[in-house]
N, C-alpha and C. Protein backbone atom coordinates (compact mmCIF):
# COMPACT_ATOMS: atom_id res chain seq x y z
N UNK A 1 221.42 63.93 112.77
CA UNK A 1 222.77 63.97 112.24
C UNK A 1 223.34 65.32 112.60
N UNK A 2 224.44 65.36 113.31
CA UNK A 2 225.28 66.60 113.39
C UNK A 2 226.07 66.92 112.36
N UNK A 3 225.75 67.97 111.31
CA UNK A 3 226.40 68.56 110.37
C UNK A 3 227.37 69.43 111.00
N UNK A 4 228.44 69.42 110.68
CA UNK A 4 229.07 70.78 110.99
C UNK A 4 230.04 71.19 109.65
N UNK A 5 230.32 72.40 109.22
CA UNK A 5 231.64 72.64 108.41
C UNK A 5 232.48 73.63 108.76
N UNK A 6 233.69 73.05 108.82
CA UNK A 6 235.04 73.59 109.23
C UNK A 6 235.87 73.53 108.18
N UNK A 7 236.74 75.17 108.20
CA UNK A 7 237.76 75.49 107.09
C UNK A 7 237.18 76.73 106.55
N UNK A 8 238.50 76.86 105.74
CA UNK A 8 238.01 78.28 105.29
C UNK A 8 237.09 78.25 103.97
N UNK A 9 236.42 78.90 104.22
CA UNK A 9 234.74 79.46 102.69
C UNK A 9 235.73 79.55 101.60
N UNK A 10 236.24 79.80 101.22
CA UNK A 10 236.91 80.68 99.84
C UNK A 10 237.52 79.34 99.33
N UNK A 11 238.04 78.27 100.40
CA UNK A 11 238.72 77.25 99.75
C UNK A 11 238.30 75.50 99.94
N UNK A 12 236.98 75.42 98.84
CA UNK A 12 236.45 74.26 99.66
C UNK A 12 236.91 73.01 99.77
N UNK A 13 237.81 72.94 98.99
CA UNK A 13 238.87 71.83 99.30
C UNK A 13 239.47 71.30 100.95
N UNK A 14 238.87 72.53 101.45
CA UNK A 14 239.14 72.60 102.79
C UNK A 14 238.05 72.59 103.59
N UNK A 15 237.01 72.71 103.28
CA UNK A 15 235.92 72.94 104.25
C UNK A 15 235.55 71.27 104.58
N UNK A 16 235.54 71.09 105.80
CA UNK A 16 235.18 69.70 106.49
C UNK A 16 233.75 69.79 107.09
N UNK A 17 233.13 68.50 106.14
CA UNK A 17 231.77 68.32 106.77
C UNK A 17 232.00 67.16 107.97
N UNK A 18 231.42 67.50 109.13
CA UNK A 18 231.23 66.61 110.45
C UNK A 18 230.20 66.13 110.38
N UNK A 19 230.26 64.32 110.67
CA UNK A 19 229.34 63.49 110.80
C UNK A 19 229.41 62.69 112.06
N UNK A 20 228.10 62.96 113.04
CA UNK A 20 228.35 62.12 113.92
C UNK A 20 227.31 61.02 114.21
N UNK A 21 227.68 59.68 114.40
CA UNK A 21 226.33 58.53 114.72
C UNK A 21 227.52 57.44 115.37
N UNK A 22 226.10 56.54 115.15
CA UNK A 22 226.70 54.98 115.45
C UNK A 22 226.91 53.63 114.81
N UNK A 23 228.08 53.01 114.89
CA UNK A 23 228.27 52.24 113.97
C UNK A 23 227.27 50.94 113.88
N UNK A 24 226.76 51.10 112.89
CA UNK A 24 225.61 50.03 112.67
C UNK A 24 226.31 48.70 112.54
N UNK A 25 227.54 48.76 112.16
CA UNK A 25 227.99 47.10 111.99
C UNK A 25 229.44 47.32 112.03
N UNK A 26 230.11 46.05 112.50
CA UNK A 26 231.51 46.37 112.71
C UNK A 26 232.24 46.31 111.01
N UNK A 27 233.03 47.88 111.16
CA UNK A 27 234.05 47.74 109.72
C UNK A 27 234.73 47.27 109.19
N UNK A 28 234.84 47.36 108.06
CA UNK A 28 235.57 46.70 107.09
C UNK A 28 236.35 47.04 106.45
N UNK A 29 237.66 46.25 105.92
CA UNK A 29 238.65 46.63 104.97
C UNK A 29 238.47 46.39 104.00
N UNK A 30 238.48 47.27 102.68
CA UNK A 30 237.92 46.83 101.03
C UNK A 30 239.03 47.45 100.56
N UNK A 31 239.58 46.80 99.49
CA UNK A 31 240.63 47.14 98.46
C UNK A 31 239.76 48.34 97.20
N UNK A 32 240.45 49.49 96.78
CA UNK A 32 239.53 50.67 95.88
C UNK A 32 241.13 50.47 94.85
N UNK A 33 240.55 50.40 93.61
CA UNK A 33 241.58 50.25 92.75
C UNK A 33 241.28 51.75 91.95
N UNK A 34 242.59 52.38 92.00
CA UNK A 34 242.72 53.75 91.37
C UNK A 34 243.33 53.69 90.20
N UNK A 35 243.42 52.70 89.18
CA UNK A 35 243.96 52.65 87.88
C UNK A 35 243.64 51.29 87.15
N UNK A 36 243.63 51.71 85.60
CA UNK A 36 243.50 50.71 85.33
C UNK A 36 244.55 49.43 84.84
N UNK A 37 245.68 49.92 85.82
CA UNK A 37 246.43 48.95 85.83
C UNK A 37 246.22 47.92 87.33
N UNK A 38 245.63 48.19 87.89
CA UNK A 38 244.88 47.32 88.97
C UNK A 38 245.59 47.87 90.47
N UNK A 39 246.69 48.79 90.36
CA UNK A 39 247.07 49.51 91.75
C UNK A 39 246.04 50.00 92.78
N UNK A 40 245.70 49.58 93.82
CA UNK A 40 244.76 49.45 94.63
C UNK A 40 245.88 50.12 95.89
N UNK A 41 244.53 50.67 97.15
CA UNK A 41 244.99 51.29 98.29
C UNK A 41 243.59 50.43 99.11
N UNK A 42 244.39 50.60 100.72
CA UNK A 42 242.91 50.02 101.19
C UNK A 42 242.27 51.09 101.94
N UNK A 43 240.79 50.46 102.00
CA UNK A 43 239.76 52.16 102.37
C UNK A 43 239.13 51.04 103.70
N UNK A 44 238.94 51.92 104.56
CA UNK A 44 238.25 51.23 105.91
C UNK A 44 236.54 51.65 105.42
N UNK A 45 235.66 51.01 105.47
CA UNK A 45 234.48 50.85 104.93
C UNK A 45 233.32 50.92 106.18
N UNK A 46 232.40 52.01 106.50
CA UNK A 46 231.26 51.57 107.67
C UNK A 46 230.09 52.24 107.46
N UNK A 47 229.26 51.96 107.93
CA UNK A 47 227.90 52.73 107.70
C UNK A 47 227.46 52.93 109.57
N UNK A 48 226.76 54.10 109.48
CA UNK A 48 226.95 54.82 110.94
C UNK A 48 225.08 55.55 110.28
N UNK A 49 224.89 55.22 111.95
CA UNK A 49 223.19 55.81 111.88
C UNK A 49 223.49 57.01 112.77
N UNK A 50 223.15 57.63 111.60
CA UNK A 50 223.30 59.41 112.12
C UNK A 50 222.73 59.60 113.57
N UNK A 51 223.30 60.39 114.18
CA UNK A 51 222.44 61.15 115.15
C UNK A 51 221.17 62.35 115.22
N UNK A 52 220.82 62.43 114.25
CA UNK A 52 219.83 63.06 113.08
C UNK A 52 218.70 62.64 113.96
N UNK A 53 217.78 63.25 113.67
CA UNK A 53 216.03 62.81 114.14
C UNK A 53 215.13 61.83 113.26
N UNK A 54 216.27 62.18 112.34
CA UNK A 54 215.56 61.01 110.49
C UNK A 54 216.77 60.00 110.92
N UNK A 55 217.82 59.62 111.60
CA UNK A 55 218.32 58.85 112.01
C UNK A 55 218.85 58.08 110.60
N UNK A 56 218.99 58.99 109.43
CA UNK A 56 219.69 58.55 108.25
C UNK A 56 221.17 57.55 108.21
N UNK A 57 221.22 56.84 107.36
CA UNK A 57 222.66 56.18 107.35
C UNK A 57 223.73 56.90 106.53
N UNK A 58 224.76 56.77 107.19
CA UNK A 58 225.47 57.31 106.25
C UNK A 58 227.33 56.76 106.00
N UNK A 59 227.01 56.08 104.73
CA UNK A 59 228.42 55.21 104.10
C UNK A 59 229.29 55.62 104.12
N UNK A 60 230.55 55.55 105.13
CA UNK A 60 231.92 56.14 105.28
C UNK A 60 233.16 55.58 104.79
N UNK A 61 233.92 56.02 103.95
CA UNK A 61 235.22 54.98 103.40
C UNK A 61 236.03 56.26 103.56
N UNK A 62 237.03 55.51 104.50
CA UNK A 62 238.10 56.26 104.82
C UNK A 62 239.57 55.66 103.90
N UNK A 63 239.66 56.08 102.91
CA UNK A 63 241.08 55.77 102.15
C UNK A 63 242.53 55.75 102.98
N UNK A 64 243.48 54.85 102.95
CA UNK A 64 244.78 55.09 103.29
C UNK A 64 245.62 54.33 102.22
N UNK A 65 246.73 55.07 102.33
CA UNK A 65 247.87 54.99 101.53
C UNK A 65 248.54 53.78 100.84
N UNK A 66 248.72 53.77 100.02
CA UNK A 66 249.41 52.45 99.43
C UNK A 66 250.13 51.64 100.68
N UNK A 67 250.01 50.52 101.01
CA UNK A 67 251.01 49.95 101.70
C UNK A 67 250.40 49.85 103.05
N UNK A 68 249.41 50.43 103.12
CA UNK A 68 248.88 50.68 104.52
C UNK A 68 247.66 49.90 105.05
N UNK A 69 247.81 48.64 104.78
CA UNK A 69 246.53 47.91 105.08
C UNK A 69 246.38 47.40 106.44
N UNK A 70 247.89 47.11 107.25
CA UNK A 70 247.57 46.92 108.31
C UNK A 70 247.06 47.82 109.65
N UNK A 71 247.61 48.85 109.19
CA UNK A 71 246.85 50.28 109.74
C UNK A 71 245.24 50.16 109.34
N UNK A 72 244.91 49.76 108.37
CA UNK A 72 243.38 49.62 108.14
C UNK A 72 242.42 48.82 108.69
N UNK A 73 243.51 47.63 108.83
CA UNK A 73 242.46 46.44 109.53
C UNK A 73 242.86 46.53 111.12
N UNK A 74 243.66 47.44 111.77
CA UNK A 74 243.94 47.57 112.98
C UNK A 74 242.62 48.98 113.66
N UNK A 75 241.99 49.55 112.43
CA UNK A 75 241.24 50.46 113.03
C UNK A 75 240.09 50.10 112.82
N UNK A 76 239.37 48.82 111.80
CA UNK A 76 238.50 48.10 111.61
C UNK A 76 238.23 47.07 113.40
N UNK A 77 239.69 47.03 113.36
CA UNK A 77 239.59 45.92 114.91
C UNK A 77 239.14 46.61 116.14
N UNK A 78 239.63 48.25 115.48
CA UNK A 78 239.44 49.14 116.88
C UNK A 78 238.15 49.15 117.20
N UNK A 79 237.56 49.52 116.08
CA UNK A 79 235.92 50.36 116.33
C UNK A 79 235.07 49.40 116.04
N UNK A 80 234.02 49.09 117.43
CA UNK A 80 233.05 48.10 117.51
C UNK A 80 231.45 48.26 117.27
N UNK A 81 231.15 48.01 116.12
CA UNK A 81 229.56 48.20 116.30
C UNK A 81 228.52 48.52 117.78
N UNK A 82 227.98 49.56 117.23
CA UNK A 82 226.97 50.68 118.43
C UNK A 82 227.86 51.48 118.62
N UNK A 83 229.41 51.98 118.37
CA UNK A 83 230.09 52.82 119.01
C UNK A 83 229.48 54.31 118.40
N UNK A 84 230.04 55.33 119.02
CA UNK A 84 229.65 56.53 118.92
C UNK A 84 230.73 56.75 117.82
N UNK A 85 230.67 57.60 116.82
CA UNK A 85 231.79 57.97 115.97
C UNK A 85 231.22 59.41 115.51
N UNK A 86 232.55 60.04 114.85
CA UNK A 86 232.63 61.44 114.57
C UNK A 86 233.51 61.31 113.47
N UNK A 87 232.98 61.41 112.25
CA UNK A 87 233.65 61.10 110.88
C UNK A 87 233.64 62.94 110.45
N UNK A 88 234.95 63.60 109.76
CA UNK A 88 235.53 64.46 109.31
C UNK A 88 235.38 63.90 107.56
N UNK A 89 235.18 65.03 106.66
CA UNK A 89 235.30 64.56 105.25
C UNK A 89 235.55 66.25 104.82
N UNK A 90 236.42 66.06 103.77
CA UNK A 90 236.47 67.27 102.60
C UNK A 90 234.77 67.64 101.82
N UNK A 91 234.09 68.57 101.90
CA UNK A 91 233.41 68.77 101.54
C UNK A 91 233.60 68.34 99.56
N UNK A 92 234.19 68.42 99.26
CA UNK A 92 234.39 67.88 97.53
C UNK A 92 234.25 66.72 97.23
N UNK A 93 234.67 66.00 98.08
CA UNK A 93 234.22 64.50 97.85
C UNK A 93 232.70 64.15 98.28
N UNK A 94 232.08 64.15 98.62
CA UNK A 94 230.70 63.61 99.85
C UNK A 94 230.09 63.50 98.45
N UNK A 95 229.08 62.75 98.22
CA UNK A 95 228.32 62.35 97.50
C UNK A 95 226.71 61.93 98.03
N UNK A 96 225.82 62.24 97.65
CA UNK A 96 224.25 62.21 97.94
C UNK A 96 223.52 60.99 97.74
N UNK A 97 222.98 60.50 98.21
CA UNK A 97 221.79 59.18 97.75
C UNK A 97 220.45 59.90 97.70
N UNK A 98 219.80 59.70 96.83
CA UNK A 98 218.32 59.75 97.26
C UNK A 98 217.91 59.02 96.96
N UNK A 99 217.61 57.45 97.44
CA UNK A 99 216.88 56.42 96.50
C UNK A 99 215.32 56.34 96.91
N UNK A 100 214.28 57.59 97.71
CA UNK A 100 213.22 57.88 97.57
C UNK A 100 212.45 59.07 97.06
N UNK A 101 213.11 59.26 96.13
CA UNK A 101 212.91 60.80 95.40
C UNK A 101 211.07 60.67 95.11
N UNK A 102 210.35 61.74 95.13
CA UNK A 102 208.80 61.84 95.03
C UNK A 102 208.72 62.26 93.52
N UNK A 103 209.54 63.10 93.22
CA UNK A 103 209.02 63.88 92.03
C UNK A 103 210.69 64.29 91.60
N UNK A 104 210.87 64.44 90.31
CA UNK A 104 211.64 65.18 89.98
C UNK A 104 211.36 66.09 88.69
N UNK A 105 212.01 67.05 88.52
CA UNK A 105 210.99 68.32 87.31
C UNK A 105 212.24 68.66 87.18
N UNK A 106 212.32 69.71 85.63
CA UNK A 106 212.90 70.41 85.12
C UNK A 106 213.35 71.92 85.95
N UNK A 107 214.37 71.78 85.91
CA UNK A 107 214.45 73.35 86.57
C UNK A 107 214.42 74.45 85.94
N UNK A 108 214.07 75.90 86.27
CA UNK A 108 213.80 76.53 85.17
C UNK A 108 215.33 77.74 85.00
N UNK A 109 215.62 77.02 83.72
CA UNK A 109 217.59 77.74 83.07
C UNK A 109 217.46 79.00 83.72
N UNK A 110 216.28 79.85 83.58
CA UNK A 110 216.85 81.32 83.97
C UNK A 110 216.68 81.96 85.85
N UNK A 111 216.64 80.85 86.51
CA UNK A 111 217.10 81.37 87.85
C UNK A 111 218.80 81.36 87.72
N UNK A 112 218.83 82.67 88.69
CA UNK A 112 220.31 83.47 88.62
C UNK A 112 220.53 82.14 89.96
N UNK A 113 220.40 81.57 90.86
CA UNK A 113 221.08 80.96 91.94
C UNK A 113 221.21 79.43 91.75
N UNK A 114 221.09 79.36 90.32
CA UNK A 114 221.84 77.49 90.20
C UNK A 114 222.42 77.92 88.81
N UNK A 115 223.91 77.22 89.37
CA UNK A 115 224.82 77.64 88.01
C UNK A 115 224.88 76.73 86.97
C-alpha cells in the first residue's frame, strides 16, 4: 500500500492520506442518509487491494452532494474492476479495521505519548 500525506501538519483537516491499489470489484452507488429525517446523498462505494506487500483491502466511499447521483453512477460506470486507482482522503475521517487482533491489554495511564 502506498501511504502518502499531503497538507499542512498544524491543520489536519487538511492532511491527505494517499491510497493506491486495484479495484477488486466494479463500484457501486449506495445512498448514506445524514439525518434522521431520511435526507440522503449518494457515496460511490469500492474496495481496492492495496499495493502494499500485505496486499490489504481497503473500503473507499467517496460522498457527493445532494442531487448528484448521476455524477455517481457515471464514475461507478467509469472505473472497471483490476483498474489501478489512487484514492485521496482527509486524514480525520479514515477509520481502522482490525478484525485479527492477537491480544489486546490495558495501556498504562501514565505514558506522556498517548493522550
Amino acid at each position: 500500500m502506498t501511504v502518502g500525506l499531503q497538507g499542512d501538519l498544524l491543520a489536519a483537516a487538511d492532511i491527505l492520506a494517499v491510497f493506491t491499489g486495484r479495484l477488486m470489484r466494479p463500484p457501486e452507488t449506495r445512498a448514506k442518509v445524514l439525518d434522521n429525517e431520511g435526507h440522503a446523498v449518494p457515496v460511490l462505494c469500492m474496495d481496492i487491494e492495496s499495493d502494499s506487500p500485505t496486499r490489504g483491502v481497503i473500503h473507499v466511499e467517496r460522498p457527493y452532494a445532494f442531487g448528484q447521483q448521476a455524477e455517481a453512477e457515471a464514475e461507478a460506470r467509469r472505473l472497471k474492476a483490476g483498474e489501478l486507482v489512487t484514492v485521496q482522503a482527509p486524514i480525520t475521517g479514515l477509520r481502522l479495521l482490525v478484525p485479527n487482533a492477537v491480544t489486546v491489554s490495558a495501556a498504562d495511564p501514565t505514558r506522556k505519548d498517548i493522550a
